[in-house]
C-alpha atoms as a PDB file:
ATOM      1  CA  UNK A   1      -9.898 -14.050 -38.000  1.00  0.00           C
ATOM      2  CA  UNK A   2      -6.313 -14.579 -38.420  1.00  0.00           C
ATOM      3  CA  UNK A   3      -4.374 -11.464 -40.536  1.00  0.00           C
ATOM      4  CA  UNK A   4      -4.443 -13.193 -44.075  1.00  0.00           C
ATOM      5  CA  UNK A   5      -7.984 -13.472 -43.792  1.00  0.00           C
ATOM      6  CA  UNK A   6      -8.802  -9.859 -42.324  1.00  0.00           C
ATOM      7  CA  UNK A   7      -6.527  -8.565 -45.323  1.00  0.00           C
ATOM      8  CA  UNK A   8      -8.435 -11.224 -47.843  1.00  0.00           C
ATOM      9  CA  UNK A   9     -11.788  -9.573 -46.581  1.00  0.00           C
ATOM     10  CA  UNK A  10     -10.187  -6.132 -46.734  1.00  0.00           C
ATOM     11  CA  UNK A  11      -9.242  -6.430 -50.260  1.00  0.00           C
ATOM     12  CA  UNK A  12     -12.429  -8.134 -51.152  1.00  0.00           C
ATOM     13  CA  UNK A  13     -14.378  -5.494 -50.174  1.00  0.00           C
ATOM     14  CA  UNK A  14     -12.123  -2.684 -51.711  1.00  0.00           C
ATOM     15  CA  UNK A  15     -12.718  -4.493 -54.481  1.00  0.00           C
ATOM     16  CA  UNK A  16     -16.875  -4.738 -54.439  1.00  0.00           C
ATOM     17  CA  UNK A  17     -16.409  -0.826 -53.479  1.00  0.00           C
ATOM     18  CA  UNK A  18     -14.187   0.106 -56.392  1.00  0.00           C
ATOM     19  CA  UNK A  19     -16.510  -1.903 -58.880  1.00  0.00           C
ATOM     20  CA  UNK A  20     -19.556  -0.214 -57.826  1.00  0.00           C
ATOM     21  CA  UNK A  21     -18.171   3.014 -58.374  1.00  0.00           C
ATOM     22  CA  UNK A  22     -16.896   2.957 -61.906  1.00  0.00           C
ATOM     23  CA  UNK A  23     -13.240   1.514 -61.175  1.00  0.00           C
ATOM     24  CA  UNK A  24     -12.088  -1.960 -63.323  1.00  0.00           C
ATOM     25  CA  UNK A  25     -10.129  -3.709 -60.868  1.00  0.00           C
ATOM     26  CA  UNK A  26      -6.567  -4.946 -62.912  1.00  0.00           C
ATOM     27  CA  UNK A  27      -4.608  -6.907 -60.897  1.00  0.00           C
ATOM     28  CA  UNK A  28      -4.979  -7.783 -56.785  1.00  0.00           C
ATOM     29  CA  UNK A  29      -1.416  -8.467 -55.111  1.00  0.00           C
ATOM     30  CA  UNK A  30       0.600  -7.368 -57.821  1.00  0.00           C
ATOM     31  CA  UNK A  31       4.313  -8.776 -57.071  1.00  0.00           C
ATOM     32  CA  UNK A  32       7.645  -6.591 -58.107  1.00  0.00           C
ATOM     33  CA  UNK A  33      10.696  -6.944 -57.004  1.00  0.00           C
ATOM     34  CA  UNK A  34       9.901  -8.304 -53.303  1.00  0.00           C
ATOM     35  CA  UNK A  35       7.321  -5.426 -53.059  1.00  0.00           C
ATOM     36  CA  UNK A  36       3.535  -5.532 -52.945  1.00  0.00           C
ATOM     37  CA  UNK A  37       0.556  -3.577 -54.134  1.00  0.00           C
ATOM     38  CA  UNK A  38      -2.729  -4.681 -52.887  1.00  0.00           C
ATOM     39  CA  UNK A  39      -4.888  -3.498 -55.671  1.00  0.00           C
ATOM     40  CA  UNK A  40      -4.314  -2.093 -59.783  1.00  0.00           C
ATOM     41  CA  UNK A  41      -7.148  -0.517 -60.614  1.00  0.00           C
ATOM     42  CA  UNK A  42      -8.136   1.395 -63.531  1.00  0.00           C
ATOM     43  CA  UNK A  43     -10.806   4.427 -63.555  1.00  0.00           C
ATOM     44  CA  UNK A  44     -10.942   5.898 -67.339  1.00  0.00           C
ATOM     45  CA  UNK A  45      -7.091   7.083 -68.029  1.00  0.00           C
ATOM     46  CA  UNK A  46      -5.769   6.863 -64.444  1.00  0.00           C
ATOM     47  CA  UNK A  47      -4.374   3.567 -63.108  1.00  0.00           C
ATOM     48  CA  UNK A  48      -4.661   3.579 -59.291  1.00  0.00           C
ATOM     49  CA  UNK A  49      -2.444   1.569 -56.619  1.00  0.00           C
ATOM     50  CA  UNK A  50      -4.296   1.130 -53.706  1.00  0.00           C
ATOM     51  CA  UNK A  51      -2.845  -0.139 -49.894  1.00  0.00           C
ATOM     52  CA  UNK A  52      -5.861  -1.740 -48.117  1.00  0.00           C
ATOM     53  CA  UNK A  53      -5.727  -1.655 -44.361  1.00  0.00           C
ATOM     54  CA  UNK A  54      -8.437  -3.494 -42.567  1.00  0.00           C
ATOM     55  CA  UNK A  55      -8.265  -3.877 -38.962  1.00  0.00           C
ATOM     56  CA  UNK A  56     -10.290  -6.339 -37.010  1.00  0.00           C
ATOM     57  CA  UNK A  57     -10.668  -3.945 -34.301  1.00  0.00           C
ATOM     58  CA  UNK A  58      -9.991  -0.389 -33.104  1.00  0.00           C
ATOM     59  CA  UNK A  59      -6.141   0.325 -32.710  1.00  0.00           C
ATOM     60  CA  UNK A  60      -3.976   3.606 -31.827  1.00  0.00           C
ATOM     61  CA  UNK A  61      -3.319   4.108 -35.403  1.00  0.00           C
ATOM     62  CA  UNK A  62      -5.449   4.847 -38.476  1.00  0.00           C
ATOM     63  CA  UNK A  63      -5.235   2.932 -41.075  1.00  0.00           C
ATOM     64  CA  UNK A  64      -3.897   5.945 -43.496  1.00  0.00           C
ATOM     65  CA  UNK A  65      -1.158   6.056 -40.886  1.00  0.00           C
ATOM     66  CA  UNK A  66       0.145   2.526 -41.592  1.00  0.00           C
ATOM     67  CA  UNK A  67       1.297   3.568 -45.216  1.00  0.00           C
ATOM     68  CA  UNK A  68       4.589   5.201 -44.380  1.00  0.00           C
ATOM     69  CA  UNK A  69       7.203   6.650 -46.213  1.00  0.00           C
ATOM     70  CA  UNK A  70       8.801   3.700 -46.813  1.00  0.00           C
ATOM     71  CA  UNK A  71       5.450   2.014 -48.497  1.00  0.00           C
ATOM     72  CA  UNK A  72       4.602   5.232 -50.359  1.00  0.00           C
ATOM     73  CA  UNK A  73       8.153   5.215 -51.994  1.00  0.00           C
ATOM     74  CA  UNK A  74       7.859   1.442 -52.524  1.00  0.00           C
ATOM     75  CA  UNK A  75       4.586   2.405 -54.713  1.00  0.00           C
ATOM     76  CA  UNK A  76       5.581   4.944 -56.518  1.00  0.00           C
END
């Protein structure tokens, strides 16, 4: 699978997972200002910006890891 499709797949099933659990999925791949947020999603009051990481195999990082300072700040 080439990277757009492991992160399509990644994101789909986010998505399926967030769904089944309560969350209304807003936007996917919301675009501002050059910057990216995988998923909106909205659970009651809260809105939620999720960074999906799916790998297609095991690497020296964890995927928690790969959201670094730089992302976070870009979220917020």
């Amino acid at each position: 699978m080439m990277n757009n499709n492991i992160g399509a797949y990644g994101e789909t099933k986010a998505c399926e997972y967030l769904i089944n659990n309560g969350y209304k999925v807003l936007v996917r791949n919301f675009n501002f200002n050059r910057k990216e947020i995988d998923i909106i999603a909205q659970k009651e009051q809260f809105l939620i910006a999720i960074e999906v990481k799916t790998r297609s195999q095991n690497t020296l990082i964890e995927p928690w890891k790969a959201v670094n300072k730089i992302k976070q700040q870009n979220i917020i």
